[in-house]
PDB file of N, CA and C in Angstrom:
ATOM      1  N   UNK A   1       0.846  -1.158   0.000  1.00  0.00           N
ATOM      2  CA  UNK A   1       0.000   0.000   0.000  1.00  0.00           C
ATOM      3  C   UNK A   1       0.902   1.236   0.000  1.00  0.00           C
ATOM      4  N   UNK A   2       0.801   1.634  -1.315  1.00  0.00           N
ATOM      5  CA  UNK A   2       1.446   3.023  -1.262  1.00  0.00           C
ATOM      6  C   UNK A   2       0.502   4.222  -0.892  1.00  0.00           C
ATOM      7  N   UNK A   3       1.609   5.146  -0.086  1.00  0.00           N
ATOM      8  CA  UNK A   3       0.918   6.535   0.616  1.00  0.00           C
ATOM      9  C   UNK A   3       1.877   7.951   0.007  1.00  0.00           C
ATOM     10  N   UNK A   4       1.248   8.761  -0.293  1.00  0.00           N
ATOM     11  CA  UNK A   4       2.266   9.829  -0.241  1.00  0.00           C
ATOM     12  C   UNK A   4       1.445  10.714   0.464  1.00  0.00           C
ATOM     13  N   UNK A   5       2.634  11.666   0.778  1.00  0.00           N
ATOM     14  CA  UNK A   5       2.026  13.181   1.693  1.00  0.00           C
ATOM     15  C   UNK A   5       3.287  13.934   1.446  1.00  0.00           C
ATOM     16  N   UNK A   6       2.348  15.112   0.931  1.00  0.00           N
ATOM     17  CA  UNK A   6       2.747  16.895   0.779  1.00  0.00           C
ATOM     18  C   UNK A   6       3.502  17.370   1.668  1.00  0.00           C
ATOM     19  N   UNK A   7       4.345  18.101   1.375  1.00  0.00           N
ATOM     20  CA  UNK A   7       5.464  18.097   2.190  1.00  0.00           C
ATOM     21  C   UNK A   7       5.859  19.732   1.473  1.00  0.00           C
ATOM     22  N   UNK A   8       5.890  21.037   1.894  1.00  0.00           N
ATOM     23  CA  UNK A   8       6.209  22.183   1.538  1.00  0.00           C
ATOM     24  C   UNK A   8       7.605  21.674   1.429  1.00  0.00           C
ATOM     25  N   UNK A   9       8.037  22.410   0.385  1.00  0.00           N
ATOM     26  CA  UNK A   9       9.644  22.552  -0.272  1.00  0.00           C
ATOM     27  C   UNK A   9      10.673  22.736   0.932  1.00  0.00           C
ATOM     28  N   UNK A  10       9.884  24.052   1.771  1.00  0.00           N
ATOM     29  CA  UNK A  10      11.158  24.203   2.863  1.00  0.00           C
ATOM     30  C   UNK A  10      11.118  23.394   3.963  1.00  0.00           C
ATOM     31  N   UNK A  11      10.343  23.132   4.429  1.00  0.00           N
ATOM     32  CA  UNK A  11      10.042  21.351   5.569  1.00  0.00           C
ATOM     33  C   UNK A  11      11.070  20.733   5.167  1.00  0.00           C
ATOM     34  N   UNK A  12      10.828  20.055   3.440  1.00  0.00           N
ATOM     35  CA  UNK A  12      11.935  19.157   3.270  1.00  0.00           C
ATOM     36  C   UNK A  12      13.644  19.845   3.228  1.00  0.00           C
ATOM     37  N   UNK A  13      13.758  20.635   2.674  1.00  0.00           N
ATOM     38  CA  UNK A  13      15.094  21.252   2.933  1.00  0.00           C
ATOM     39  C   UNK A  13      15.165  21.095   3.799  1.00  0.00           C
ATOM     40  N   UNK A  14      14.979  21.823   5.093  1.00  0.00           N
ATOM     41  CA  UNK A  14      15.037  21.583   6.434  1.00  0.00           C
ATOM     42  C   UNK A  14      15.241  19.917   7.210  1.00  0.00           C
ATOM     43  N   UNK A  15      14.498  19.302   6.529  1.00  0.00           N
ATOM     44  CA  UNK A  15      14.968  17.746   6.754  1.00  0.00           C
ATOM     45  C   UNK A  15      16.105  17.133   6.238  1.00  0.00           C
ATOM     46  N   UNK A  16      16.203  17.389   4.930  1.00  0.00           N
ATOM     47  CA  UNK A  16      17.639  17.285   4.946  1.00  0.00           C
ATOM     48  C   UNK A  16      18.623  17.635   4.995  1.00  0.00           C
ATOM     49  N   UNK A  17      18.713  19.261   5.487  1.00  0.00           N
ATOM     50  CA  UNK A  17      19.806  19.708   6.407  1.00  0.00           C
ATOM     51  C   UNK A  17      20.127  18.632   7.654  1.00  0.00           C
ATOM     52  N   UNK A  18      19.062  18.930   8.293  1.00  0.00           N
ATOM     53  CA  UNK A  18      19.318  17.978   9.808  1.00  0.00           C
ATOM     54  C   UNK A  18      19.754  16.670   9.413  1.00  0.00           C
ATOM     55  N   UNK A  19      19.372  15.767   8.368  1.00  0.00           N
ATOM     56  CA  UNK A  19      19.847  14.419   8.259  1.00  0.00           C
ATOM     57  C   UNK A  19      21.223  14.330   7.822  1.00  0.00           C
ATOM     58  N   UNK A  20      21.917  15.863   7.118  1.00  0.00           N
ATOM     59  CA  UNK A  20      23.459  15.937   6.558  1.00  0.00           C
ATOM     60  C   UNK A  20      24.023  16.298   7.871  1.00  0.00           C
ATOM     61  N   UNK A  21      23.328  17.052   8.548  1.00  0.00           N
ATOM     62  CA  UNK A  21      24.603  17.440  10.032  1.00  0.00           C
ATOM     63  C   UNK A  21      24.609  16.004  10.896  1.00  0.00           C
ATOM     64  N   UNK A  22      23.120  15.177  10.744  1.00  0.00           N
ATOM     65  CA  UNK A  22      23.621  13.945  11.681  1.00  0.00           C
ATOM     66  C   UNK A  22      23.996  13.327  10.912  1.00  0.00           C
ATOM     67  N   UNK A  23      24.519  13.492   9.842  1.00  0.00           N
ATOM     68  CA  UNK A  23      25.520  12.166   8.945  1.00  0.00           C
ATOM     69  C   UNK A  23      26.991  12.489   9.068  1.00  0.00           C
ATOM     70  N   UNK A  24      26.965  13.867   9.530  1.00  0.00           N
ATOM     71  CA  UNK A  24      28.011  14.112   9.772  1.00  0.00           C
ATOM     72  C   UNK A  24      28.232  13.989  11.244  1.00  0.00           C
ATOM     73  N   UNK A  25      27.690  14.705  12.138  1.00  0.00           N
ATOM     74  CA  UNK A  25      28.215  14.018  13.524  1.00  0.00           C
ATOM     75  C   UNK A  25      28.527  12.488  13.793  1.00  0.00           C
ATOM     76  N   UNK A  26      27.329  11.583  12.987  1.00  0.00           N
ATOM     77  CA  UNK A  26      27.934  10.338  13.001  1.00  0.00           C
ATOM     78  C   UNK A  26      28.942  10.094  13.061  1.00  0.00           C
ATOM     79  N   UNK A  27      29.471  10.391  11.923  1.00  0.00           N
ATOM     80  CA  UNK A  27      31.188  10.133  11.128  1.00  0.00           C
ATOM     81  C   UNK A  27      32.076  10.980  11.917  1.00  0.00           C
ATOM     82  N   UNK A  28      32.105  11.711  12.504  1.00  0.00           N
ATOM     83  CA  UNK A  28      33.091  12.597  13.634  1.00  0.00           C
ATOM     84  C   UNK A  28      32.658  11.190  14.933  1.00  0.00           C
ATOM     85  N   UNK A  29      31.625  10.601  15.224  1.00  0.00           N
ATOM     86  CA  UNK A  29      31.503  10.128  16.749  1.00  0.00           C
ATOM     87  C   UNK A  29      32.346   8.594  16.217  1.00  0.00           C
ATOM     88  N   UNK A  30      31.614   8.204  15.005  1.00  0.00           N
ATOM     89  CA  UNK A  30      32.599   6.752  14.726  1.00  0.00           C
ATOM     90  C   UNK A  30      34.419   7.091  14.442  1.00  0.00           C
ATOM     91  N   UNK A  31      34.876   8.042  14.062  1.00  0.00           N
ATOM     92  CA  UNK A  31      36.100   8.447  13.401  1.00  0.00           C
ATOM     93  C   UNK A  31      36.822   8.345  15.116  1.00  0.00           C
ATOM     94  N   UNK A  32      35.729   8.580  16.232  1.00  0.00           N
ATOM     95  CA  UNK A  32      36.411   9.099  17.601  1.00  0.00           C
ATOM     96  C   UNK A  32      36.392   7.431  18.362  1.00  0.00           C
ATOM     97  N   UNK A  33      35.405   7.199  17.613  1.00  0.00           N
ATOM     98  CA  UNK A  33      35.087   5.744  18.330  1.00  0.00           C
ATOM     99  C   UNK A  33      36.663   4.172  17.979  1.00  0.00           C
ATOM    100  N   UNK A  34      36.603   4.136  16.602  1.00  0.00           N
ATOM    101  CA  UNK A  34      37.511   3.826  16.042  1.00  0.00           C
ATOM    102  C   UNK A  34      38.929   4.265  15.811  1.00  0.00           C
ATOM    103  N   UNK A  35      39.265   5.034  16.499  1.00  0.00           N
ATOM    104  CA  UNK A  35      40.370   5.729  16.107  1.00  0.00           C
ATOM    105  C   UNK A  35      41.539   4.783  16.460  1.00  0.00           C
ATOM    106  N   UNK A  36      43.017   4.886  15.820  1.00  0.00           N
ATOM    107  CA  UNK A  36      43.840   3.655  15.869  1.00  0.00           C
ATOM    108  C   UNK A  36      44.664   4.280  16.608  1.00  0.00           C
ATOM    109  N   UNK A  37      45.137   4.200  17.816  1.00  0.00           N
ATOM    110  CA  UNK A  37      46.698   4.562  18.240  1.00  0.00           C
ATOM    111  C   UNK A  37      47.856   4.091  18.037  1.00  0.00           C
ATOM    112  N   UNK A  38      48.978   4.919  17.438  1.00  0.00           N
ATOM    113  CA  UNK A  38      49.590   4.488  16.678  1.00  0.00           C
ATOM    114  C   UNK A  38      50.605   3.629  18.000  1.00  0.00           C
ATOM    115  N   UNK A  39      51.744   2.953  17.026  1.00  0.00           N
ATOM    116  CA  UNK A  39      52.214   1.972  18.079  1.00  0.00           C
ATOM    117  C   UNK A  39      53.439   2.790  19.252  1.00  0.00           C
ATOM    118  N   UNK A  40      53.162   2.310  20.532  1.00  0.00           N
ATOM    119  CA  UNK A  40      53.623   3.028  21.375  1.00  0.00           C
ATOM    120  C   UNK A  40      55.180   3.276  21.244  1.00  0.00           C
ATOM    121  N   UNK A  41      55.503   4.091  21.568  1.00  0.00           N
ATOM    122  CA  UNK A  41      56.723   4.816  21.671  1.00  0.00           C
ATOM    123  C   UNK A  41      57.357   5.356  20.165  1.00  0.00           C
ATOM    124  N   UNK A  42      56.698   5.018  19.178  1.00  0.00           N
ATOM    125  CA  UNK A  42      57.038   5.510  17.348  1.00  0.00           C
ATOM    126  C   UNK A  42      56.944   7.407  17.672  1.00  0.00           C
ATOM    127  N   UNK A  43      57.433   7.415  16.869  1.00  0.00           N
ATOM    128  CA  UNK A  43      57.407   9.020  16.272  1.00  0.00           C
ATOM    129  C   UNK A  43      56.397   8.864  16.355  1.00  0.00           C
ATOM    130  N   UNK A  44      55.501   8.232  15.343  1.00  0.00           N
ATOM    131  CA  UNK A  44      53.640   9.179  15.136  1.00  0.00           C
ATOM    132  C   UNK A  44      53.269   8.626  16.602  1.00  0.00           C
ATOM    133  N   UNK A  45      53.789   7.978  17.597  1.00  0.00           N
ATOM    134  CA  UNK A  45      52.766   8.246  18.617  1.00  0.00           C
ATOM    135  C   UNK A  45      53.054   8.980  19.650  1.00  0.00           C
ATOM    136  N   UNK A  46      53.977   9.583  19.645  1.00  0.00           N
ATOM    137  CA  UNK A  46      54.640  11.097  20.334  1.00  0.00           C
ATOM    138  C   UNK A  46      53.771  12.043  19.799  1.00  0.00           C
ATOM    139  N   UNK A  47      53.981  12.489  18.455  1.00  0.00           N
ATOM    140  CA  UNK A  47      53.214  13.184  17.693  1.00  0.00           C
ATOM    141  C   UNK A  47      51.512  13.094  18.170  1.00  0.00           C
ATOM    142  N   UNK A  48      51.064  11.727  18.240  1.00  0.00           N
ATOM    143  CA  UNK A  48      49.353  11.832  18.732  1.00  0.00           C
ATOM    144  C   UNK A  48      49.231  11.757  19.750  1.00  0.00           C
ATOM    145  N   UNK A  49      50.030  11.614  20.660  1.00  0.00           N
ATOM    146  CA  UNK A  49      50.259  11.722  22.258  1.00  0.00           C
ATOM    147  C   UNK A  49      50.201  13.548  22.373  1.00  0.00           C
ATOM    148  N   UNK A  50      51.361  13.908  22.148  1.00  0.00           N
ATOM    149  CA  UNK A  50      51.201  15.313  22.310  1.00  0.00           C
ATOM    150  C   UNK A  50      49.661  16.298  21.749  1.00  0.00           C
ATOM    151  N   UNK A  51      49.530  15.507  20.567  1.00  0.00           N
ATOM    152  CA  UNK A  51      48.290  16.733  20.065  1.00  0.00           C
ATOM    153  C   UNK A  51      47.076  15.943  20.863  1.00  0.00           C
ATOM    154  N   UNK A  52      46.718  15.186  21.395  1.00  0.00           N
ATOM    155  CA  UNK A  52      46.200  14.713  22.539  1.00  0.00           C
ATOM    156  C   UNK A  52      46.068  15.389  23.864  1.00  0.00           C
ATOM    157  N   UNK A  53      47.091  15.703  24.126  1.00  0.00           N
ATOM    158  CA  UNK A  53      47.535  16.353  25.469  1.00  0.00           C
ATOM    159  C   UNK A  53      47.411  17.808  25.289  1.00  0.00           C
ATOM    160  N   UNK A  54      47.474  18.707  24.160  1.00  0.00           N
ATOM    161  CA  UNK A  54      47.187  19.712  24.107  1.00  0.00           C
ATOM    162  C   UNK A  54      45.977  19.820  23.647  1.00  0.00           C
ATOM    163  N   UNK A  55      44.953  19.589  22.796  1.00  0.00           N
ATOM    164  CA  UNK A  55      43.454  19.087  23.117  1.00  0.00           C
ATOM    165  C   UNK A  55      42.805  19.130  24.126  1.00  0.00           C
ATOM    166  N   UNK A  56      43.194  18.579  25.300  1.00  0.00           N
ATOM    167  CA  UNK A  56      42.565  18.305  26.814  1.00  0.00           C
ATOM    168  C   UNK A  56      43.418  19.353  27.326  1.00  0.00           C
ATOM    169  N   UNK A  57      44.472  19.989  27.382  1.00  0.00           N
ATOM    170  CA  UNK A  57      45.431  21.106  27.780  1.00  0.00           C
ATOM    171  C   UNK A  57      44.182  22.487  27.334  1.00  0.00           C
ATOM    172  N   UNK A  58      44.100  22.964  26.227  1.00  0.00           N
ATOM    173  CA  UNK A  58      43.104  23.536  25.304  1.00  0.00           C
ATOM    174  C   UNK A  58      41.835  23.801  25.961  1.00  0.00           C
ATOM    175  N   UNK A  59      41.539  22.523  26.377  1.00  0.00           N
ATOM    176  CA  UNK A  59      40.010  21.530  26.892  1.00  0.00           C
ATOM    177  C   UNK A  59      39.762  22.146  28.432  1.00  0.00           C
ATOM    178  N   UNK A  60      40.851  22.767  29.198  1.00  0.00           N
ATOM    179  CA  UNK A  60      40.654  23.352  30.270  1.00  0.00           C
ATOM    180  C   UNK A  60      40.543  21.395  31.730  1.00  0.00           C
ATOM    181  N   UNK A  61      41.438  20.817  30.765  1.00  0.00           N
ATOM    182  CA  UNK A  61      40.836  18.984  31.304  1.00  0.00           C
ATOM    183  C   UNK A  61      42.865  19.511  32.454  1.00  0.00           C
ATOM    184  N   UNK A  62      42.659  18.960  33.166  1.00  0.00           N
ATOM    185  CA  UNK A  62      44.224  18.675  33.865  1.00  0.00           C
ATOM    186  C   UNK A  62      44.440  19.442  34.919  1.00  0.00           C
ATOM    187  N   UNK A  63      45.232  19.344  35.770  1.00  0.00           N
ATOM    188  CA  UNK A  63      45.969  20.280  36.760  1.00  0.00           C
ATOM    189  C   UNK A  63      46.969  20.459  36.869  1.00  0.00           C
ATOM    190  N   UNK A  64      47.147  22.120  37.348  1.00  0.00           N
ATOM    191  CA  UNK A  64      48.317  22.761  37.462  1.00  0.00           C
ATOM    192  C   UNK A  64      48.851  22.781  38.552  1.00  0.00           C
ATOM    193  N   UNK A  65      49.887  22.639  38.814  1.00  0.00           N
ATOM    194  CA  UNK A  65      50.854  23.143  39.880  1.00  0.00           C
ATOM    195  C   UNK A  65      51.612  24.016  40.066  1.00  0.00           C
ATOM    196  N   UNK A  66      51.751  24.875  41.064  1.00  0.00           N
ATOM    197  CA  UNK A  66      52.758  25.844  41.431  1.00  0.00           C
ATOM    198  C   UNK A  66      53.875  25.796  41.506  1.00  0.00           C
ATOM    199  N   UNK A  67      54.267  24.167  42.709  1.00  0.00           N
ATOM    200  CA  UNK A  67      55.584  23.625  42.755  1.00  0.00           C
ATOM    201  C   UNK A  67      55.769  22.060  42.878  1.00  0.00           C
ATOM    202  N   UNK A  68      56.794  21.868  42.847  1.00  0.00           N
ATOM    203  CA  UNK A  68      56.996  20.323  42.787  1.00  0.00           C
ATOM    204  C   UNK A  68      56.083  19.732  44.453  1.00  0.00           C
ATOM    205  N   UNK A  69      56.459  20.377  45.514  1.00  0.00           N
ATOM    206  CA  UNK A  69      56.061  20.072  46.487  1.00  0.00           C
ATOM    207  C   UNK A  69      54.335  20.021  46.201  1.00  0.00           C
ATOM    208  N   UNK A  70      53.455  21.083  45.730  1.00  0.00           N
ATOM    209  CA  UNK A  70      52.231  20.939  46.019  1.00  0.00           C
ATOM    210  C   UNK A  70      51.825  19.493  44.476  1.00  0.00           C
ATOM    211  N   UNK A  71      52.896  19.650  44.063  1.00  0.00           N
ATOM    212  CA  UNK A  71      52.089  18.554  42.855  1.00  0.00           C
ATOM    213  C   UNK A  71      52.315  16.825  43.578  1.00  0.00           C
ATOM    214  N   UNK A  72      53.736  16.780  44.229  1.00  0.00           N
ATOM    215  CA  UNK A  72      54.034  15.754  45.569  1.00  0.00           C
ATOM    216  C   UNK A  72      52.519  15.768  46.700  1.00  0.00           C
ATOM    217  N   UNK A  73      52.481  16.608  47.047  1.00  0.00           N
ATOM    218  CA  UNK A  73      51.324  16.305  47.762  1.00  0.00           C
ATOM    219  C   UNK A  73      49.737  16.205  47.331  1.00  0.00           C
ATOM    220  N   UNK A  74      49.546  16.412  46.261  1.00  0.00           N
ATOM    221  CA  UNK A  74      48.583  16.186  45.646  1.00  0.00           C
ATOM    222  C   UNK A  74      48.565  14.256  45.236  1.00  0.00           C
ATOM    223  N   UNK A  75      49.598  14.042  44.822  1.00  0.00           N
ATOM    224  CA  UNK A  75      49.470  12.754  44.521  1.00  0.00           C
ATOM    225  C   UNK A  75      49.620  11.999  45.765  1.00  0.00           C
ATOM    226  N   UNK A  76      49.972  12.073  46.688  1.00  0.00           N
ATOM    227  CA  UNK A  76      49.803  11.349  48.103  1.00  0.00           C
ATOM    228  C   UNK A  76      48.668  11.857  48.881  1.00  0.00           C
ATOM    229  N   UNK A  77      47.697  12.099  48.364  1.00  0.00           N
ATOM    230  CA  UNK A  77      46.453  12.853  48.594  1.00  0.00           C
ATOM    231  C   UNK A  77      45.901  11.652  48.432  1.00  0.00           C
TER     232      UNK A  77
END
């Protein structure tokens, strides 16, 4: 049983905007999901280690220390 229904021009634009941005967030959440780390201690994984660490550095993610002593006592915390 076939059905159709009317659908104004800009509704549908509008629908498939939203279905291209979630085709795209998809592919950014699987690209994050799957991602390969390269093999430990290589050049490229210094390289994705660091841009990693500045990401979450960036990200406002980590803590700072003043001195060796308060970062010592933080970890025996």
């Amino acid at each position: 049983m076939a059905q159709t229904i009317m659908v104004p021009a800009k509704t549908f634009e509008e629908i498939l905007s939203r279905l291209d941005k979630l085709t795209r967030d998809v592919s950014a959440i699987k690209a994050r999901l799957f991602e390969q780390e390269p093999l430990y201690g290589s050049k490229e994984w210094w390289e994705w280690s660091d841009k990693k660490a500045l990401e979450e550095i960036k990200a406002g993610k980590g803590i700072k220390f003043d001195s060796a002593e308060e970062a010592i006592k933080w970890l025996n915390s």
